[in-house]
Each structure stands twice: as structure tokens, then as C-alpha cells.
Protein backbone atom coordinates (compact mmCIF):
# COMPACT_ATOMS: atom_id res chain seq x y z
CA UNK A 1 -12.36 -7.59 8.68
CA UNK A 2 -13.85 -10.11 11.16
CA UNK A 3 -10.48 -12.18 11.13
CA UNK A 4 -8.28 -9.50 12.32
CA UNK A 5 -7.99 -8.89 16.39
CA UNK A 6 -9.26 -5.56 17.53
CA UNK A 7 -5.77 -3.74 16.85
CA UNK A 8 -5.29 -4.62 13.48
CA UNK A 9 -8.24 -3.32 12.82
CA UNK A 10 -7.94 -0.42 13.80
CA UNK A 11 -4.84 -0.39 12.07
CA UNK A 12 -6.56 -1.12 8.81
CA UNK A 13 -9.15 1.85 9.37
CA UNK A 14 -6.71 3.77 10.22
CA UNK A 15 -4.71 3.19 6.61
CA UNK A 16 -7.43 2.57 4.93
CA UNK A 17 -8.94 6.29 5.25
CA UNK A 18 -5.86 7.81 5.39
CA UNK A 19 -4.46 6.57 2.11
CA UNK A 20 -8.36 7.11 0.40
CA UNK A 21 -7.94 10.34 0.77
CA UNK A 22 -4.42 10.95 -1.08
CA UNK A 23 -5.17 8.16 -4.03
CA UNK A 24 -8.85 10.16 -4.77
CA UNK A 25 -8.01 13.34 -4.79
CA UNK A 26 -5.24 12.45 -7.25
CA UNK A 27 -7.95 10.79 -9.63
CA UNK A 28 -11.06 13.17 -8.79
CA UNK A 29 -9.80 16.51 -10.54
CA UNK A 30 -9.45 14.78 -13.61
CA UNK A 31 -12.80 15.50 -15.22
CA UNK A 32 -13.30 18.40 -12.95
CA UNK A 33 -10.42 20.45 -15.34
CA UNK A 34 -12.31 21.59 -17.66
CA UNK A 35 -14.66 23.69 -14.90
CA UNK A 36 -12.01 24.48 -13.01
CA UNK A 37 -9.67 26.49 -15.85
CA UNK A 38 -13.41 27.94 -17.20
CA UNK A 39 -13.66 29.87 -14.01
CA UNK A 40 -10.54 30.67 -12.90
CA UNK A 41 -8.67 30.61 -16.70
CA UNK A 42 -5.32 29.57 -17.98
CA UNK A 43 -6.75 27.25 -20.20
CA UNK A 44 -4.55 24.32 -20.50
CA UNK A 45 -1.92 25.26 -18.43
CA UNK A 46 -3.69 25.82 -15.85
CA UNK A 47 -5.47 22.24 -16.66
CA UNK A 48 -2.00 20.45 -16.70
CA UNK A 49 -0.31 21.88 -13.70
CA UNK A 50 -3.31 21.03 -11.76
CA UNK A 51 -2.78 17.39 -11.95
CA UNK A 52 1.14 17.69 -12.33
CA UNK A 53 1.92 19.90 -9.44
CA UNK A 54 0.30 17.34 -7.23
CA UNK A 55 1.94 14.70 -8.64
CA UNK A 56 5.14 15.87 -8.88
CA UNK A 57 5.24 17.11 -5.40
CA UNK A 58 3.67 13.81 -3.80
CA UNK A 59 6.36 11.64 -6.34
CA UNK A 60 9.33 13.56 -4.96
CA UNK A 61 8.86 13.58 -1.49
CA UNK A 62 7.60 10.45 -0.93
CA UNK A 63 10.99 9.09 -0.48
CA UNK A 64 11.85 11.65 1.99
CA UNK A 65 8.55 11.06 3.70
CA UNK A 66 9.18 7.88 4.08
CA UNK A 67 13.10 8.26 5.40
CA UNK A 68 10.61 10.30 8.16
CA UNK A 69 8.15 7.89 9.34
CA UNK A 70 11.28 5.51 10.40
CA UNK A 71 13.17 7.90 11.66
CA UNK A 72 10.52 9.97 13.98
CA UNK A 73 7.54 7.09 14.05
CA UNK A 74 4.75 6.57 11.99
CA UNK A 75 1.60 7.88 13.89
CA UNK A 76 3.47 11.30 14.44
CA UNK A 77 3.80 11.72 10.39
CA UNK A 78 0.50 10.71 9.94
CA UNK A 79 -0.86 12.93 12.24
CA UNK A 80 1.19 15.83 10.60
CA UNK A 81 0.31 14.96 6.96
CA UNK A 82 -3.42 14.55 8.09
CA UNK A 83 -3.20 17.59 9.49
CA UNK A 84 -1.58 19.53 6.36
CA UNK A 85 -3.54 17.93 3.82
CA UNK A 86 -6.51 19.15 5.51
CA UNK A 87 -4.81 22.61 5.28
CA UNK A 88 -4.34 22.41 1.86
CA UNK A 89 -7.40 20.64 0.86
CA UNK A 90 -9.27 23.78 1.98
CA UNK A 91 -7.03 25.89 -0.10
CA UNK A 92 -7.40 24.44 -3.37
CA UNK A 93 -11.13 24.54 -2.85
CA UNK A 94 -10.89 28.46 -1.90
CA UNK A 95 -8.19 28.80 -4.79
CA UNK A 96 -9.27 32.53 -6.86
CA UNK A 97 -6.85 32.34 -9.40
CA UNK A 98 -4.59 29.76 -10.86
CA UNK A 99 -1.26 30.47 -9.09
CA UNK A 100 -3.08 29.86 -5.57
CA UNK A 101 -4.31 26.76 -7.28
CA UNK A 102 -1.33 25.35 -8.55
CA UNK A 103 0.48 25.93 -5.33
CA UNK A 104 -1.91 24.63 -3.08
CA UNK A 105 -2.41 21.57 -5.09
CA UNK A 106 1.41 21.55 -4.88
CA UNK A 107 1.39 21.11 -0.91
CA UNK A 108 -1.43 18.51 -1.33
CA UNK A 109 0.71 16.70 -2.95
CA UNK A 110 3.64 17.08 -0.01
CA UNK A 111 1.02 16.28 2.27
CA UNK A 112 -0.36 13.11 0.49
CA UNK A 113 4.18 12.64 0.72
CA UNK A 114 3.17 11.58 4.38
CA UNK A 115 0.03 9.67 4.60
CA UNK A 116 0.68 6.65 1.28
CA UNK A 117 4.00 5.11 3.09
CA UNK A 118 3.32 5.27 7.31
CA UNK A 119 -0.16 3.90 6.43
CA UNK A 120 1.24 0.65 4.76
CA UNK A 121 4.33 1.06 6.91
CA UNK A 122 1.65 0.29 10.05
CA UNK A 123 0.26 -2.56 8.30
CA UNK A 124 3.73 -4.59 7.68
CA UNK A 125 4.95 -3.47 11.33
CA UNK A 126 1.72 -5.10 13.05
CA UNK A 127 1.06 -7.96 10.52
CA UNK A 128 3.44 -10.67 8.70
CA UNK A 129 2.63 -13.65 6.52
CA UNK A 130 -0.71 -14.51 5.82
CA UNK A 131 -2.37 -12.50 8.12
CA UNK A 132 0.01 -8.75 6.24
CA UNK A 133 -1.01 -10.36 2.72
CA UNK A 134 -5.01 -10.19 3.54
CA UNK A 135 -4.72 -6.71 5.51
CA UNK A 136 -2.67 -5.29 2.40
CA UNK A 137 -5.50 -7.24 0.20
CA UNK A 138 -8.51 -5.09 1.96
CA UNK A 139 -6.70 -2.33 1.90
CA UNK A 140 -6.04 -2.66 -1.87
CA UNK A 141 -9.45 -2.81 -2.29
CA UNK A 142 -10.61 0.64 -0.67
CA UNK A 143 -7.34 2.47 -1.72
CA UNK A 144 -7.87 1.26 -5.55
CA UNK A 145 -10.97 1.82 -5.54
CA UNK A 146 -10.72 5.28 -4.69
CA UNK A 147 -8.18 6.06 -7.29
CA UNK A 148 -10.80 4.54 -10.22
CA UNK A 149 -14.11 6.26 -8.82
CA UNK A 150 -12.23 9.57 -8.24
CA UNK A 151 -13.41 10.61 -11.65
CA UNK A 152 -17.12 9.34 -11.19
CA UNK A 153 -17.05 11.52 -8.42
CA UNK A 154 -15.85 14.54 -9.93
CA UNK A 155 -18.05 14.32 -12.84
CA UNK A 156 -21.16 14.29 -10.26
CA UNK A 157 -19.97 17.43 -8.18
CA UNK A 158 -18.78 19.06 -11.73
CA UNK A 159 -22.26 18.28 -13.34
CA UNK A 160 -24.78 18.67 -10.19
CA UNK A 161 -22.94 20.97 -7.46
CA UNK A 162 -19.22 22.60 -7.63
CA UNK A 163 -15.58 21.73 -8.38
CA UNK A 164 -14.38 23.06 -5.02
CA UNK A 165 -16.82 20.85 -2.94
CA UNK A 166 -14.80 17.59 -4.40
CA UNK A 167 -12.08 19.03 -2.23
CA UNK A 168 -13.64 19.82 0.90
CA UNK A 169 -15.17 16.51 0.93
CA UNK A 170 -11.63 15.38 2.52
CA UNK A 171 -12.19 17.16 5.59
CA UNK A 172 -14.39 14.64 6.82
CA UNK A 173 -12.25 11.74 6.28
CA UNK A 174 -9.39 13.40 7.59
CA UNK A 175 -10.84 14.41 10.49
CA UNK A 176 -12.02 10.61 11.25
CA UNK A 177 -9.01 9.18 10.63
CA UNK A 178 -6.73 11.84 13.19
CA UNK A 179 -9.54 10.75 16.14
CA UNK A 180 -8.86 7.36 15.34
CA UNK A 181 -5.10 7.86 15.77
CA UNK A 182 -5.77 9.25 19.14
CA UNK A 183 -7.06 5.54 19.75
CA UNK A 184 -3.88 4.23 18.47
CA UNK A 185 -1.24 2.78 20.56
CA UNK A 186 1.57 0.78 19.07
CA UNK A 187 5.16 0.29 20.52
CA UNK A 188 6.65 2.51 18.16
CA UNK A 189 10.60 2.52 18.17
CA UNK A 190 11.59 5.85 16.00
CA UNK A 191 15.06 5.95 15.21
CA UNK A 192 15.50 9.47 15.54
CA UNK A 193 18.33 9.49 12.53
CA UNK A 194 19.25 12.20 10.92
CA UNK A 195 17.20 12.81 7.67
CA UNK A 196 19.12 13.61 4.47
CA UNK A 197 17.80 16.93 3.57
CA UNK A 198 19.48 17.37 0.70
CA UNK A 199 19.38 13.97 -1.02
CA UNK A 200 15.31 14.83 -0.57
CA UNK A 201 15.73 18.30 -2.45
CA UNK A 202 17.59 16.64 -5.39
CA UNK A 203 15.54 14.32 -5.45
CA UNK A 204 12.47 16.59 -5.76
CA UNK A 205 14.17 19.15 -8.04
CA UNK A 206 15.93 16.76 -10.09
CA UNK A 207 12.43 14.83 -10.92
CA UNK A 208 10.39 18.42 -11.24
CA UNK A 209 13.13 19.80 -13.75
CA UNK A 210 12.39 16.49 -15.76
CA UNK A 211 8.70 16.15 -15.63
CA UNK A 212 8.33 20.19 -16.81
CA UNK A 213 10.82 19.48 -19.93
CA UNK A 214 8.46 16.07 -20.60
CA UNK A 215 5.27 18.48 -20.46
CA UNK A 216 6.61 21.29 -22.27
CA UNK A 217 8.54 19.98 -25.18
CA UNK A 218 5.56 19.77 -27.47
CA UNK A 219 5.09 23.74 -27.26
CA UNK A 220 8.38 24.42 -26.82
CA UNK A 221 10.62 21.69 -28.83
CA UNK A 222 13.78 19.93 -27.62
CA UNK A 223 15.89 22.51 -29.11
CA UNK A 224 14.65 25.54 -26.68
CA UNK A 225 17.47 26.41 -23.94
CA UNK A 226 13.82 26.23 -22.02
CA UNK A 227 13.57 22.47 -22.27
CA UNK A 228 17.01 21.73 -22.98
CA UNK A 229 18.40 23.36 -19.50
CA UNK A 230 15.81 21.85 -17.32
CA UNK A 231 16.36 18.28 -18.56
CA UNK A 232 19.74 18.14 -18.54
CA UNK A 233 19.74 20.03 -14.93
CA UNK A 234 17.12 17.78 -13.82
CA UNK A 235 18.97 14.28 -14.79
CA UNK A 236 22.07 15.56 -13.45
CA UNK A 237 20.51 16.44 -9.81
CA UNK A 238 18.45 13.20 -10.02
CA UNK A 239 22.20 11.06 -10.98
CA UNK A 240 23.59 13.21 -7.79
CA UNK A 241 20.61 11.81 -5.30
CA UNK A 242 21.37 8.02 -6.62
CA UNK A 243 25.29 8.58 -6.14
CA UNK A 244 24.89 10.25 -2.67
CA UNK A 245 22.24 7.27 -1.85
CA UNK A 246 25.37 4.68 -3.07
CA UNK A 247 27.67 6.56 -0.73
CA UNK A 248 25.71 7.32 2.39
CA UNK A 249 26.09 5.55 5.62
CA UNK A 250 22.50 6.51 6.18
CA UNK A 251 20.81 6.47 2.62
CA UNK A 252 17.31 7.81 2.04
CA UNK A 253 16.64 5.27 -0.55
CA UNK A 254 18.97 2.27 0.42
CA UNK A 255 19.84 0.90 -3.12
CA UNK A 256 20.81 -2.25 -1.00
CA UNK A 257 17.04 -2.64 -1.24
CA UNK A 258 17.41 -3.77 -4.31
CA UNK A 259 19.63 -6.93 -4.08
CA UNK A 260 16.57 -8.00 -2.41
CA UNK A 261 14.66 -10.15 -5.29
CA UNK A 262 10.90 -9.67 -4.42
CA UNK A 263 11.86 -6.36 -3.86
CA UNK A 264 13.78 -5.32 -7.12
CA UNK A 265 11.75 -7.22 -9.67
CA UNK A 266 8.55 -6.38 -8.12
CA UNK A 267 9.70 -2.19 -8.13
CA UNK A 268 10.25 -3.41 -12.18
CA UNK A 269 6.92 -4.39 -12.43
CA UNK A 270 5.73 -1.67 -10.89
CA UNK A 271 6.84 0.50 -12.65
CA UNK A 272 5.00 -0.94 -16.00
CA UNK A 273 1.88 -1.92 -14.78
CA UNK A 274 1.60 1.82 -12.78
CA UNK A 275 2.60 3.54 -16.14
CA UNK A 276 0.22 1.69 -18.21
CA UNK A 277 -2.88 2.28 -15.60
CA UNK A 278 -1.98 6.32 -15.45
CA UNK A 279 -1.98 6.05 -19.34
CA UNK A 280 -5.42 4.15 -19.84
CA UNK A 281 -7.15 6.32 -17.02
CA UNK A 282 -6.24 9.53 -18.12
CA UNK A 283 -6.67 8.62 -21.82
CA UNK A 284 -9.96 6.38 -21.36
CA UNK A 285 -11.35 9.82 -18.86
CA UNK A 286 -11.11 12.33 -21.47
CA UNK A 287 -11.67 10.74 -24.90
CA UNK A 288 -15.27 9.67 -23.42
CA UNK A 289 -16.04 13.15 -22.81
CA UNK A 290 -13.91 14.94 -26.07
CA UNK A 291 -14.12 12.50 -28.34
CA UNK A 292 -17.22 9.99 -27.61
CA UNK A 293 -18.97 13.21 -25.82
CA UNK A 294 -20.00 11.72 -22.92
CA UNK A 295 -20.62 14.04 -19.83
CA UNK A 296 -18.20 13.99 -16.82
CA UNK A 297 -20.30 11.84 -14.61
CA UNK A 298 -20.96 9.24 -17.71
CA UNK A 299 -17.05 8.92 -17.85
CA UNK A 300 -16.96 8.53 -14.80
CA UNK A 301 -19.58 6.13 -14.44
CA UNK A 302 -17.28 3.99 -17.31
CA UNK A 303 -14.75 3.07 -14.91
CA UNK A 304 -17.16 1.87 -12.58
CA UNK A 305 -16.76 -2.35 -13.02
CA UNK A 306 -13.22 -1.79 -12.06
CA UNK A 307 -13.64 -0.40 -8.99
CA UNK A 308 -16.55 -3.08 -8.01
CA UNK A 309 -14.46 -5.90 -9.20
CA UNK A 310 -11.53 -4.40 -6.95
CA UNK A 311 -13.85 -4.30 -3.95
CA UNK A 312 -15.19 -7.58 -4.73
CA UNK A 313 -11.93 -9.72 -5.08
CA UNK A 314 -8.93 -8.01 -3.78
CA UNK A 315 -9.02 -8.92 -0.18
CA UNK A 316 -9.62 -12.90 -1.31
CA UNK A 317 -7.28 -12.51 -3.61
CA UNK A 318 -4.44 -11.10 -1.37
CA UNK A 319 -5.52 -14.07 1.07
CA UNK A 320 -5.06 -16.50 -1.87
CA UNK A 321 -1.55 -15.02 -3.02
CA UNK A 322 -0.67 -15.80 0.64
CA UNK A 323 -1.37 -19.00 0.58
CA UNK A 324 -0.11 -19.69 -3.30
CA UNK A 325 2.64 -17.14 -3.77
CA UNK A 326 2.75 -13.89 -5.63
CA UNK A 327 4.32 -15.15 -9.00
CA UNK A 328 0.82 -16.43 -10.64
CA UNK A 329 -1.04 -13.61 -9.77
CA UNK A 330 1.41 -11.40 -11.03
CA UNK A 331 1.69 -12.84 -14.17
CA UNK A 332 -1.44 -13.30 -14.63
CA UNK A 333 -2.83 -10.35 -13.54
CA UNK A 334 -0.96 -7.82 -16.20
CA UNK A 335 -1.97 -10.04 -18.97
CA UNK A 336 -5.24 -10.30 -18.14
CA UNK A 337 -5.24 -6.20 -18.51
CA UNK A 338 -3.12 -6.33 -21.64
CA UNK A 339 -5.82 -8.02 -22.87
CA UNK A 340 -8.28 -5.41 -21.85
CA UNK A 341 -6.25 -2.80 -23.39
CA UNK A 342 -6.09 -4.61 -26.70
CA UNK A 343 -10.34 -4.57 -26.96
CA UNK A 344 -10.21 -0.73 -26.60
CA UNK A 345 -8.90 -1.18 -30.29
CA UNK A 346 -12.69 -1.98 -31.07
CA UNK A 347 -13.68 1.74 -30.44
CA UNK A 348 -15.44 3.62 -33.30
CA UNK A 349 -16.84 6.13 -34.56
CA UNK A 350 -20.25 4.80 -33.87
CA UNK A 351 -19.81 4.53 -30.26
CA UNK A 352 -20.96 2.11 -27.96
CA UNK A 353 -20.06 2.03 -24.54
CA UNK A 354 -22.04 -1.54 -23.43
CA UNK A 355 -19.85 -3.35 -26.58
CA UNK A 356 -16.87 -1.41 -27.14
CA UNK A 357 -15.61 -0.26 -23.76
CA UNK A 358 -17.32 -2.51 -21.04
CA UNK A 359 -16.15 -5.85 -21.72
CA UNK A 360 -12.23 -3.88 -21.43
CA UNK A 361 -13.15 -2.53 -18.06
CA UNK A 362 -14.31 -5.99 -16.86
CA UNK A 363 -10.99 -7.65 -18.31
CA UNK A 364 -9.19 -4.50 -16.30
CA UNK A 365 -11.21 -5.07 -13.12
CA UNK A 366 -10.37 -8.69 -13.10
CA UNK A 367 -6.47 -8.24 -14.20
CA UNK A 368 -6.18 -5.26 -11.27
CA UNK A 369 -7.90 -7.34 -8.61
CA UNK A 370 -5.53 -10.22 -9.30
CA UNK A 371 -2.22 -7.83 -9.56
CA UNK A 372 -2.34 -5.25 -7.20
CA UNK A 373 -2.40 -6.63 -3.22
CA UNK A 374 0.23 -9.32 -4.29
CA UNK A 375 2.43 -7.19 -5.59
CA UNK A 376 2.40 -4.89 -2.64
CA UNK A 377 2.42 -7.86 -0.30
CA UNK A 378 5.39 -9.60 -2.37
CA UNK A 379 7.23 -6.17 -2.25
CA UNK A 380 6.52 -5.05 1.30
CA UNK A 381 6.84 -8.14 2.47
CA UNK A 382 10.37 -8.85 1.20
CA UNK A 383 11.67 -6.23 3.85
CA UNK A 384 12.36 -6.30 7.24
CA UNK A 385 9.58 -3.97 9.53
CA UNK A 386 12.50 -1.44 10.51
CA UNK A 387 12.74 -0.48 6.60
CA UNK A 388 9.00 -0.80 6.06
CA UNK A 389 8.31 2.96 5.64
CA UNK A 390 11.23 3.74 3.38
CA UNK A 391 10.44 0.60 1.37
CA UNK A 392 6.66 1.51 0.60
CA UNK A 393 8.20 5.05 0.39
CA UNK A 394 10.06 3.19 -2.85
CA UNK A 395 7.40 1.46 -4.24
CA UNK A 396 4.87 4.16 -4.36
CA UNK A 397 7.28 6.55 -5.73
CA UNK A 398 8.15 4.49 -8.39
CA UNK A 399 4.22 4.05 -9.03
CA UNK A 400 3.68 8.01 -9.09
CA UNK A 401 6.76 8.57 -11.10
CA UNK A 402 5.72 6.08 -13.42
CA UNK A 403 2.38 7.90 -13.81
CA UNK A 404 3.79 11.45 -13.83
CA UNK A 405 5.93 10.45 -16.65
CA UNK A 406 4.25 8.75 -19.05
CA UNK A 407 1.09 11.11 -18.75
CA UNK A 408 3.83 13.43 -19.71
CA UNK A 409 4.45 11.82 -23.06
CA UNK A 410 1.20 11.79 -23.96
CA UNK A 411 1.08 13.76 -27.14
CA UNK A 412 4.32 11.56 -28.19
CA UNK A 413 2.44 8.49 -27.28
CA UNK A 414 -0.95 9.93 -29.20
CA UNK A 415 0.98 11.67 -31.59
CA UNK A 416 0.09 14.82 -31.17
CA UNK A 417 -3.88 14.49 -30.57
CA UNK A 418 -6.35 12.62 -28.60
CA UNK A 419 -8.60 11.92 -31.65
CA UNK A 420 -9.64 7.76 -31.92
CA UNK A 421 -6.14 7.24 -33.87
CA UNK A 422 -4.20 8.59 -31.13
CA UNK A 423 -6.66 6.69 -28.61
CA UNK A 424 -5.76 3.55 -30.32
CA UNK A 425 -2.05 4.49 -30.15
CA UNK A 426 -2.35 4.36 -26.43
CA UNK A 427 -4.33 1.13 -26.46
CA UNK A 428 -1.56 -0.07 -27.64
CA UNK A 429 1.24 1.42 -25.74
CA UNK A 430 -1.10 0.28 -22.87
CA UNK A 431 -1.16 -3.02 -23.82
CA UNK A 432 2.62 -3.41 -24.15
CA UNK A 433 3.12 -1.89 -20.79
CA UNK A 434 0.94 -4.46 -18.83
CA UNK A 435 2.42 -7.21 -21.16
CA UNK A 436 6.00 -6.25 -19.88
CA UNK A 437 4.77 -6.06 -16.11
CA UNK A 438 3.60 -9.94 -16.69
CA UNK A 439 6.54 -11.06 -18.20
CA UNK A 440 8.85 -9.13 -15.63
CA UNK A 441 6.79 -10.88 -12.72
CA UNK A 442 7.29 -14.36 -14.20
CA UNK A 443 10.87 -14.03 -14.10
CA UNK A 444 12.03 -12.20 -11.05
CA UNK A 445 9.11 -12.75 -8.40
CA UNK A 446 9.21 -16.11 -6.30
CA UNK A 447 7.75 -16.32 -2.69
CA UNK A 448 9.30 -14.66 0.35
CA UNK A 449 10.91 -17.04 2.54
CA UNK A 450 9.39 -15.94 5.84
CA UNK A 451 5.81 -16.40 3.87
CA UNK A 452 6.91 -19.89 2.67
CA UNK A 453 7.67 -20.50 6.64
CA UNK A 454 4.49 -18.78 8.21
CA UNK A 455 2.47 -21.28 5.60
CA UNK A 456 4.19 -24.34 6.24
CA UNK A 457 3.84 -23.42 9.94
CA UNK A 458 0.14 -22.82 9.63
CA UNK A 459 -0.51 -26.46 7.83
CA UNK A 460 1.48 -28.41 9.97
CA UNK A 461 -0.40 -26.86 13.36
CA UNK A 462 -3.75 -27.55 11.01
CA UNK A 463 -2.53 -31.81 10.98
């Protein structure tokens, strides 16, 4: 970070940490589950509602969370989700039976609401052009990283120490990152509007009624009132949030965003390539240990190239997609992990990790590195700084809910059982996903004018 002046990177640290924290502890529980419902029970309730009440909570409100951070200032939402997730963090980890559990990983989540968006909001308020595309580039690379060695880290506290250390481990972090924010002075210029309450509870209900029909149809079957009512319910509050955001003077997701063309197409392709990494990770995390019996920390261990190809390439990469433009690498990039996808189809009986399963992760590291920090840069950077927060607010919902739902469909996608037929089946569906993210990015994504600008500025002050 020897290129940015002092305040940017502080800036950086300051995101940096505070967004680790959020994207690993939604990847770290993931091979923790199994210890976690042995000793406190519920089986596989408790198992799914561990990783879904977090993600539902932190999809829901992170639209309202962002609406926040323009409206009362960045650092001061930071400071309070910091603070919270702290809180909350120390719950989970003191959790005795699965309700506390559930619920506490339910205000992470609400917490974690407040940190993703004001941390990238900070980045695109103190940085444009070149200069935003390389920040959001490092930061891809820590951030990223976090969410693929989350489960490498699990599996080594599951295996060698305790579940509920993996949680308290944020402390630290968190408490770094607030003394750093007592460092931090920016001229921040909250808007003090008034935040849309209720657009954020429909939003948040709406999506929850959804995401519980998704989960529980397989038990329960479309044709239960208890599946039925919810989904209906939910779509109907979720159509009222869009038609009061349409209406609103003051909307907590402007759909105006939209008309914006980096903007739009990029939220498209986010929405694919987010949906096809929640698939592979989750799928890729627990057929290793069920089906190839691999321990937790050997699954996690799999993932491993990604996250060292990540930390390897994404900050030169978000410098290059600066200087070039977002469109190649965006293409490029999903393709490259459609590919990846496609070799999981060589998996067999007669496992192999070092043939079967590496040369995908390397295809995945190399396809994420290239995707991820221009996409973000394209997207973020297609919006004025006074709608930064509420536009990462956007994106990273539309990441999460991507995610949330298609993790939900997983015994439609597997058909019915995570056994090497159904892990082909979501090879495939993986593959198809990243495909369409490629494609999507070829058509819609072109360079942001004031990028185009800051470059040709840059290379005539160079002659």
C-alpha cells in the first residue's frame, strides 16, 4: 500500500479489517456445524439456521444500513456495527442452546448490515479513478480471502481447540479496527434524512418469509399452508418495498440507480457469479468431508489456492482494470471459473484431491482474482460519492441474496442428496451460473466515463 498517501491508508486498514471480519465469520461456521449441533442438538435445523439466520439478517438490512451511513456518516455506523458485532460475536460463542444461537447469529448478521457498505462507502468517498480501482483491488484481496479461508479456519479450531473460539477470535480485530477509527478524520457531510423504516422492515420480512419457504419446502412440500403462506406473504411484502422505493421522494434503494449502465449490468452479474460461488463453496465444503471423508481442516485446506491466488493478483489486477476497463476482466474472469466448475465433473469415487479438485481451485483462483475488484470498481465507481453507501449497500445485498437463495435450493439443485451425482449436478449448475455472469459482462459493462477521463488525464501529464 506504498502508493497510497497516509490517509488512504488508513482508510484501507480501516475497511479492510472491518469488512474481514463480517465476510469470515459468514464462511468459518461452515465446517464447524457439525460440532456445533453435536453439543448443543437440533440436528439439522439447528445446522441450517445457523448459517441462514446470519445471512438472512445481514441480506435484509444491508440496504437499510446503507440508507444509514449516508444519512448519519459513515465512521459513526461503523463504529456502532463494530461495536454490536463484537456484542454478538461473544454471544454466539457463549450460545447454551440453539435458540440463543440462532438469535445471536441473527444480530451478527444485523451487525455485519453496518460494517460491508460504510467500509467501501469510505474507499469511493476518498479515492476516484485509478487510484479507487487499486484501493478496491487490495481490499478485494483481504476481504475474499477471508470469505475462502473461513472454512480452513474452522476446520482447525473444530479439529484442534473449540467451535466457540472461531467466534471470539473477532474481538481482536474489532477492537483494532474501532482504535483506528479514533485516528480517523474525514470531512464527513451526513445528510441527516429521514430513514425509511418501513421500506427496511419489508424489505427484511419480505426476503425472510421467502428464504424459510426455499429452506423448508423439501420437508414440508409446496402444498403446506406452512410454505405456501410464507411465500406468497413474503413476495408480496418484498413487491410492496420495490413499489414504495418507485414512489418515494427519498427511496432506500433508488431504482434510478439502475438506469445507470455500469451499475445495472454489473448488479446482473453479480448476482450470477455471487450465486454460483455460494453454490460451489458450500457444496465443494461438505462433500469433501461427507462424501470424499476428508476432515474439516483438510476441506478447508482445499480451498486454499484460491485464497493465495486472490492475495497474489487482485490488487494488480484492480490496477490493470483501471487502466484497461472492466469489460475484459469481467468476461473473462466468469469463464475462466466456469471452466473450473466444469473439471469438478472429473470427481470419483476413487478420490484424488491433487488431480481431481486442485487444478478447479487454481482455474477458480485465477477466474476470482480477475472478476471480483473490477466488478466492484466498475459498479461503485459508476455512482456519484453522495450515493456511495446506498450503492455498495445494493451490490452486496444482491451478492448475499444471491447466496442465501440458491444455497436454499440446494436439494432441488442436487436433487435431493449430496452424494457425487448430486455434486456433479451442482458442477454444473455452477458452471452455467459463472457462464451467464461472463456473457452478461460482455454486453452491458463498458468503462465509466470519469475513469476514461482520470486515464487520459494521467497519460497526457506522463508526455
Amino acid at each position: 500500500m506504498s502508493s497510497f498517501a497516509p490517509l488512504q491508508r488508513l482508510v484501507l486498514t480501516v475497511a479492510i479489517i472491518a469488512s474481514f471480519v463480517t465476510f469470515l465469520d459468514g464462511t468459518v461456521v461452515t465446517v464447524a456445524l457439525p460440532a456445533i449441533s453435536s453439543e448443543l442438538g437440533g440436528g439439522i435445523t439447528t445446522q441450517q439456521w445457523t448459517v441462514d439466520a446470519y445471512l438472512v439478517t445481514l441480506s435484509a438490512l444491508i440496504l437499510l444500513a446503507g440508507s444509514l451511513s449516508d444519512a448519519y456518516g459513515r465512521v459513526l455506523i461503523m463504529r456502532i456495527g463494530l461495536i454490536a458485532f463484537g456484542i454478538s460475536s461473544v454471544a454466539v460463542a457463549a450460545s447454551v442452546d440453539p435458540l440463543m444461537l440462532v438469535v445471536s447469529r441473527a444480530a451478527q448478521g444485523a451487525a455485519g448490515a453496518l460494517l460491508v457498505p460504510s467500509s467501501l462507502a469510505l474507499i469511493t468517498a476518498t479515492m476516484r479513478g485509478e487510484l479507487q480501482a487499486r484501493a478496491i483491488g487490495v481490499w478485494t484481496a483481504f476481504t475474499t480471502g477471508a470469505m475462502v479461508v473461513g472454512p480452513l479456519m474452522g476446520g482447525l479450531f473444530v479439529d484442534l481447540l473449540s467451535w466457540r473460539l472461531v467466534f471470539l477470535i473477532n474481538v481482536v480485530p474489532i477492537a483494532v479496527t474501532l482504535v483506528l477509527l479514533g485516528r480517523l478524520h474525514l470531512p464527513e457531510h451526513p445528510r441527516g434524512a429521514r430513514v425509511d423504516w418501513l421500506s427496511g422492515a419489508l424489505c427484511a420480512v419480505g426476503l425472510g418469509a421467502v428464504v424459510f419457504a426455499l429452506i423448508e419446502q423439501p420437508s414440508l412440500g409446496w402444498d403446506s399452508p406452512a410454505i405456501w403462506m410464507p411465500a406468497v406473504g413474503g413476495a408480496a411484502l418484498f413487491g410492496w418495498f420495490l413499489l414504495r422505493q418507485q414512489r418515494s421522494e427519498a427511496p432506500m434503494m433508488p431504482l434510478s440507480l439502475f438506469q445507470v449502465r455500469n451499475f445495472g449490468w454489473g448488479n446482473l452479474a453479480t448476482l450470477f457469479v455471487y450465486a454460483a460461488l455460494a453454490l460451489n463453496g458450500f457444496v465443494v465444503s461438505v462433500y469433501l468431508q461427507q462424501g470424499a471423508g476428508l476432515t474439516a481442516t483438510a476441506a478447508g485446506l482445499a480451498s486454499l489456492p484460491i485464497t493465495l491466488l486472490m492475495i497474489v493478483l487482485s490488487s494488480r489486477v484492480g490496477t490493470w482494470a483501471g487502466r484497461l476497463g472492466p469489460r475484459l476482466f469481467m468476461t473473462v474472469g466468469p469463464l475462466t471459473m466456469a471452466a473450473g466448475a466444469l473439471l469438478l465433473l472429473s470427481v470419483t469415487e476413487q478420490f484424488s484431491y491433487w488431480w481431481q479438485v486442485l487444478p478447479a481451485m487454481l482455474l477458480l483462483g485465477v477466474g476470482l482474482s480477475l472478476t471480483v475488484a473490477p466488478l466492484t470498481s466498475a459498479i461503485l465507481g459508476a455512482i456519484d460519492a453522495e450515493h456511495s453507501g446506498i450503492a455498495s449497500a445494493v451490490n452486496n445485498a444482491i451478492s448475499r441474496v444471491a447466496g442465501l437463495i440458491v444455497v436454499a435450493m440446494l436439494s432441488t439443485i442436487v436433487g435431493g442428496a449430496l452424494d457425487l451425482d448430486g455434486f456433479h449436478s451442482a458442477a454444473l449448475v455452477t458452471a452455467a451460473l459463472f457462464a451467464l455472469g461472463g456473457v452478461v459482462s460482455w454486453i452491458g459493462i463498458r468503462r465509466n466515463p470519469a475513469d476514461a477521463a482520470d486515464v487520459a488525464h494521467t497519460t497526457t501529464a506522463d508526455h
